[in-house]
Protein backbone atom coordinates (compact mmCIF):
# COMPACT_ATOMS: atom_id res chain seq x y z
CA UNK A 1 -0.49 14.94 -2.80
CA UNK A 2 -3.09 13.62 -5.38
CA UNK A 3 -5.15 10.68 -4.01
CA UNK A 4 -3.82 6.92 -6.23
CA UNK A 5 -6.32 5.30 -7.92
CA UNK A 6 -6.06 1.77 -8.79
CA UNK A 7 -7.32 0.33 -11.53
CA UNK A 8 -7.80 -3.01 -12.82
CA UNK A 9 -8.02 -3.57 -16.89
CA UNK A 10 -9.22 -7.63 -17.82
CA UNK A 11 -9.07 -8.04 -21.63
CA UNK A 12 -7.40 -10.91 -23.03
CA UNK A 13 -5.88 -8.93 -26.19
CA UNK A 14 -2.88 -7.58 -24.93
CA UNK A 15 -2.40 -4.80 -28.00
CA UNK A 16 -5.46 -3.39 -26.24
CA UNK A 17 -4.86 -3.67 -22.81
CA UNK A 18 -1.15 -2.24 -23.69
CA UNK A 19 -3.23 1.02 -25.37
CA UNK A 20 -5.55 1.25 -22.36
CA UNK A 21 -2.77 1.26 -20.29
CA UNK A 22 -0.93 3.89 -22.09
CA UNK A 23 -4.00 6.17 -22.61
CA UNK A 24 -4.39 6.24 -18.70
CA UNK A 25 -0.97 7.07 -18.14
CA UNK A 26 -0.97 9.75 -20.48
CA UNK A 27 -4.35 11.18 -18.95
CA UNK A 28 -4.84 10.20 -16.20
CA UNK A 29 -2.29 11.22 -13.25
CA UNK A 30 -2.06 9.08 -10.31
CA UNK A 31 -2.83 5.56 -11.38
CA UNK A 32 -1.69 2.24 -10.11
CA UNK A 33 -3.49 -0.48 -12.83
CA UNK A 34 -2.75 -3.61 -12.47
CA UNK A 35 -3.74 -6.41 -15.44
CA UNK A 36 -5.68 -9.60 -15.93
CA UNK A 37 -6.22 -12.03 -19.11
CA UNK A 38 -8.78 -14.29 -18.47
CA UNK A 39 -11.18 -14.55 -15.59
CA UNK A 40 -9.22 -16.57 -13.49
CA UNK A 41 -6.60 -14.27 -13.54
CA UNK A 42 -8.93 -11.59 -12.45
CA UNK A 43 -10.77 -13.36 -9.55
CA UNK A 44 -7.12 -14.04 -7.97
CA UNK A 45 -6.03 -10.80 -8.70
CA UNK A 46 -9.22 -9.26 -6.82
CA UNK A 47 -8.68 -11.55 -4.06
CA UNK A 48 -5.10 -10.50 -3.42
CA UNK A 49 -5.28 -7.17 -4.02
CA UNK A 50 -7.25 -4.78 -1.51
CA UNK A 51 -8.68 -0.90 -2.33
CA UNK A 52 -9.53 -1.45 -5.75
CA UNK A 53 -11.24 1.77 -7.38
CA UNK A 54 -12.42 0.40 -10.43
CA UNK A 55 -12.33 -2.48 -12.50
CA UNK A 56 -12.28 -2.28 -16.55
CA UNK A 57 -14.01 -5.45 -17.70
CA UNK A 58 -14.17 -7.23 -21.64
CA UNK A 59 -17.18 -9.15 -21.70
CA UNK A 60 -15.25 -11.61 -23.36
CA UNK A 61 -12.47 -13.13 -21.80
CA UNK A 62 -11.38 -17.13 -21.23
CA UNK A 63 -13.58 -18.44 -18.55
CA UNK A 64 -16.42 -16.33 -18.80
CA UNK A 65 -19.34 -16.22 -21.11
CA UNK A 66 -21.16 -13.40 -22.07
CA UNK A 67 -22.74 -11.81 -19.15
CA UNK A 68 -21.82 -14.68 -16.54
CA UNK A 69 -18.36 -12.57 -15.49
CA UNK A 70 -20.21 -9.42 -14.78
CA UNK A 71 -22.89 -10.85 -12.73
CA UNK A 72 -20.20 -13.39 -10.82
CA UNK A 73 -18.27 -10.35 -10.07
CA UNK A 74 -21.27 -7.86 -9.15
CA UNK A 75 -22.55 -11.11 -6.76
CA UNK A 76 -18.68 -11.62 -5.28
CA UNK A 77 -17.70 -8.12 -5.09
CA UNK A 78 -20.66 -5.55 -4.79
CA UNK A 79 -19.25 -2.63 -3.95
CA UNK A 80 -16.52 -2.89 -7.33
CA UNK A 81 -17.07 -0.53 -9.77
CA UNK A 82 -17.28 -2.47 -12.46
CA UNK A 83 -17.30 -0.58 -16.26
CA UNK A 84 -17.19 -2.62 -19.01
CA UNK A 85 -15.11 -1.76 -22.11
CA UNK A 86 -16.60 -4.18 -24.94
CA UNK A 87 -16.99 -4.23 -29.00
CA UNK A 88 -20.49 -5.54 -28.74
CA UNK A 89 -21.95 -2.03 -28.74
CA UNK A 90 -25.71 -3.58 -29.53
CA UNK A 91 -28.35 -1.54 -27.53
CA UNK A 92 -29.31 -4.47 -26.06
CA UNK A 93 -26.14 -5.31 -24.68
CA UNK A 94 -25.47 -2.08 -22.90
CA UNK A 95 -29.35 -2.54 -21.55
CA UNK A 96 -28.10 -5.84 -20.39
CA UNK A 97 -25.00 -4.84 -18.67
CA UNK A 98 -26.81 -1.76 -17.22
CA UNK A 99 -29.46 -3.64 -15.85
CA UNK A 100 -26.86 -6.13 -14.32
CA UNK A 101 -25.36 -3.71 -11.96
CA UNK A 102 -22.28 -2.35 -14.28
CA UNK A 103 -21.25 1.72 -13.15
CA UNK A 104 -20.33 2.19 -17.15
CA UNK A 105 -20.16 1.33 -20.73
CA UNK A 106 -17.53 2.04 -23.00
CA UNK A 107 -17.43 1.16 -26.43
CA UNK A 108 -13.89 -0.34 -27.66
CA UNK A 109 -14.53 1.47 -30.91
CA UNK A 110 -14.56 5.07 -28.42
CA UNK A 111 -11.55 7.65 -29.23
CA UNK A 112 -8.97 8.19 -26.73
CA UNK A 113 -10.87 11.69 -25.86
CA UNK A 114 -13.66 10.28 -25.37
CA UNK A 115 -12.33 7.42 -23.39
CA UNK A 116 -10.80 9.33 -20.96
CA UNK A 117 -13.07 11.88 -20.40
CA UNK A 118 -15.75 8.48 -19.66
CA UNK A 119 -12.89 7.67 -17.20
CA UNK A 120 -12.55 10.75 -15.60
CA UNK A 121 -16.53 11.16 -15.02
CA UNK A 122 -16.27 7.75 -13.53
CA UNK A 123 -12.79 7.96 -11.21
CA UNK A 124 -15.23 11.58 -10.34
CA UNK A 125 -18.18 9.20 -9.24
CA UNK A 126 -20.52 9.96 -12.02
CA UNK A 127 -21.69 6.50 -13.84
CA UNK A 128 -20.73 6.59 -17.63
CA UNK A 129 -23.37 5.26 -20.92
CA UNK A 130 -22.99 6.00 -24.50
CA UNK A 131 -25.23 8.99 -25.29
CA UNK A 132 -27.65 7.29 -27.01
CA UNK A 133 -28.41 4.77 -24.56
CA UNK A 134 -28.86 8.12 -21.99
CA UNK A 135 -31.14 10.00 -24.17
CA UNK A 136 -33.59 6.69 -24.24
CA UNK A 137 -33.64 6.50 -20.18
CA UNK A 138 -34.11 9.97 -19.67
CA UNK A 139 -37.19 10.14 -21.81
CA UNK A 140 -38.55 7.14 -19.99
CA UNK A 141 -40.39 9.31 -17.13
CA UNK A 142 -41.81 11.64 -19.58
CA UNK A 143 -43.19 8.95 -21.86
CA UNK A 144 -45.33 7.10 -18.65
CA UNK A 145 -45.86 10.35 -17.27
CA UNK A 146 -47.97 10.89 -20.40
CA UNK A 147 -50.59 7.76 -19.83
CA UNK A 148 -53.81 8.64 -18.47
CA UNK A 149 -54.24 7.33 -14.94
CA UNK A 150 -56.60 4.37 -15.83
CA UNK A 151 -54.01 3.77 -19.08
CA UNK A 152 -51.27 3.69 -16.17
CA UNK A 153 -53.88 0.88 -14.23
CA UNK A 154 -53.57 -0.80 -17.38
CA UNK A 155 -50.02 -0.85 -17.54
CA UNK A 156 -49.15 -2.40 -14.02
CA UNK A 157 -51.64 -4.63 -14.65
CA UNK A 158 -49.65 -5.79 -18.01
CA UNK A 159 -46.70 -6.31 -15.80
CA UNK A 160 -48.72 -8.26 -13.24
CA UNK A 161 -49.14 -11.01 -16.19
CA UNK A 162 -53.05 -10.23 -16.18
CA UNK A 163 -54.41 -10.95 -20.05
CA UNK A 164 -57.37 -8.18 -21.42
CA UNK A 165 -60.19 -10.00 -20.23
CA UNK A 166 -59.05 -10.12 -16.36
CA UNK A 167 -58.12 -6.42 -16.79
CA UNK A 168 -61.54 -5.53 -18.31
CA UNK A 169 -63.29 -7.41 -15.56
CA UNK A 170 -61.03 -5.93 -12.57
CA UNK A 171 -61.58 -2.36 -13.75
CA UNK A 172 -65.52 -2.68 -14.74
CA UNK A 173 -65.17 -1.63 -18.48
CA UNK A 174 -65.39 -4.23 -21.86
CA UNK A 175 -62.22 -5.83 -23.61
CA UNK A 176 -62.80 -3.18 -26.45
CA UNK A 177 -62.02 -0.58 -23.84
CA UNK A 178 -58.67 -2.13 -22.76
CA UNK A 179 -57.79 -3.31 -26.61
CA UNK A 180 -58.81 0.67 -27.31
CA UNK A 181 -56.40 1.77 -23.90
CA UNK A 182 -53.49 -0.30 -24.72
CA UNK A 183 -53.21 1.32 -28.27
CA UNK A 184 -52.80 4.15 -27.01
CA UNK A 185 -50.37 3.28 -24.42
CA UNK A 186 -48.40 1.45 -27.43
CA UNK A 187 -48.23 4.64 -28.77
CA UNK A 188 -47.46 6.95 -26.02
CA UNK A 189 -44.93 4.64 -25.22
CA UNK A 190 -43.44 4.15 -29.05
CA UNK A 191 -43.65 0.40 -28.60
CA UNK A 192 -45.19 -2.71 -30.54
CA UNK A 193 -46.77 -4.98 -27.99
CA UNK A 194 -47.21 -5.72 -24.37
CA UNK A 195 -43.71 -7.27 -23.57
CA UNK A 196 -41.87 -4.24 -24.92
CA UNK A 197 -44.48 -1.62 -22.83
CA UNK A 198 -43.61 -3.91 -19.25
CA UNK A 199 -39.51 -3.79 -19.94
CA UNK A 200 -40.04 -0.39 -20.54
CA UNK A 201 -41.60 0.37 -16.85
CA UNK A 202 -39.09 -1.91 -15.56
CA UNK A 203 -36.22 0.11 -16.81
CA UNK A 204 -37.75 3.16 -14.97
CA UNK A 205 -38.30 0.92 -12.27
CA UNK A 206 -34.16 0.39 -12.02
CA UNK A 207 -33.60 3.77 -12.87
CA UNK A 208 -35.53 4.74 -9.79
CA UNK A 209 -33.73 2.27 -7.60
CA UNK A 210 -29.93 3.18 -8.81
């Protein structure tokens, strides 16, 4: 006998949580999913209902705002795997809901083939992000593993908040040295300034950690 999954869909547009539902069905064998339209209606449906496998979550629903649901849910129910199904596909949304603990991204505007196989990799226990979002992350290591070991110095010592003239004084060299070491870490990196170059080592920082 195939093992039941149960799965929760929250999206307050019922034509779309009526196509999600039917998608499943249709490719996905097994499934108990249960609905919610609003975040209330979620919350009391997670609190009543035990052995939940996954949890489809629109980023906007009544009663949340933005990223407020995900991180209320990630801070009430931590071990939830949360994906969230959303037609804000903006880089820097998935970044933000990646960095906030989600297991996936799905765009709303996906195909049904795509969709599912997202789902099955998931229900399988693989986390799921649009391809282009992947490719970034995974060139992350190779990018800092480029730096020079004194550009690397530099870099933590961006992230530390230090400006060039404390770094040029810790490390013994002028401000012409560090001005001269953080072009090229701009470049290495493909990034404009000093606040893009410390998110970037903080992604691979999470990436390390998940």
């Amino acid at each position: 006998m195939d093992v039941q999954y149960t799965i929760v869909i929250a999206d307050d547009h019922p034509l779309f949580r009526n196509a999600l539902l039917q998608s499943i069905h249709m490719g996905i064998s097994n499934t108990h999913l249960l609905e919610a339209d609003s975040q209330n209606s979620l919350f009391s449906l997670l609190e009543k209902t035990k052995d939940i496998d996954l949890l489809l979550l629109d980023l906007k629903m009544p009663g949340s705002n933005g990223m407020s649901g995900l991180i209320q849910l990630r801070q009430q129910y931590p071990e939830l795997a949360i994906v969230v199904i959303s037609a804000s596909e903006e880089k820097e949304v998935v970044q933000q809901v990646y960095n906030h603990g989600a297991f996936g991204f799905i765009p709303k505007s996906s195909d049904m083939h795509v969709l599912l196989n997202a789902l099955k990799q998931i229900i399988n226990g693989e986390p799921y992000f649009p391809t282009t979002f992947n490719d970034t992350h995974q060139q992350l290591p190779t990018k800092i593993a480029a730096l020079t070991p004194q550009q690397y110095k530099v870099l933590i010592m961006l992230t530390e908040g230090l400006l060039n003239k404390q770094i040029a004084s810790d490390l013994n060299v002028s401000e012409a040295t560090i001005k001269a070491h953080l072009t090229a870490i701009f470049r290495k990196l493909d990034v404009k300034n000093r606040t893009q170059a410390v998110i970037l080592l903080q992604q691979l920082e999470i990436n390390s950690l998940a």
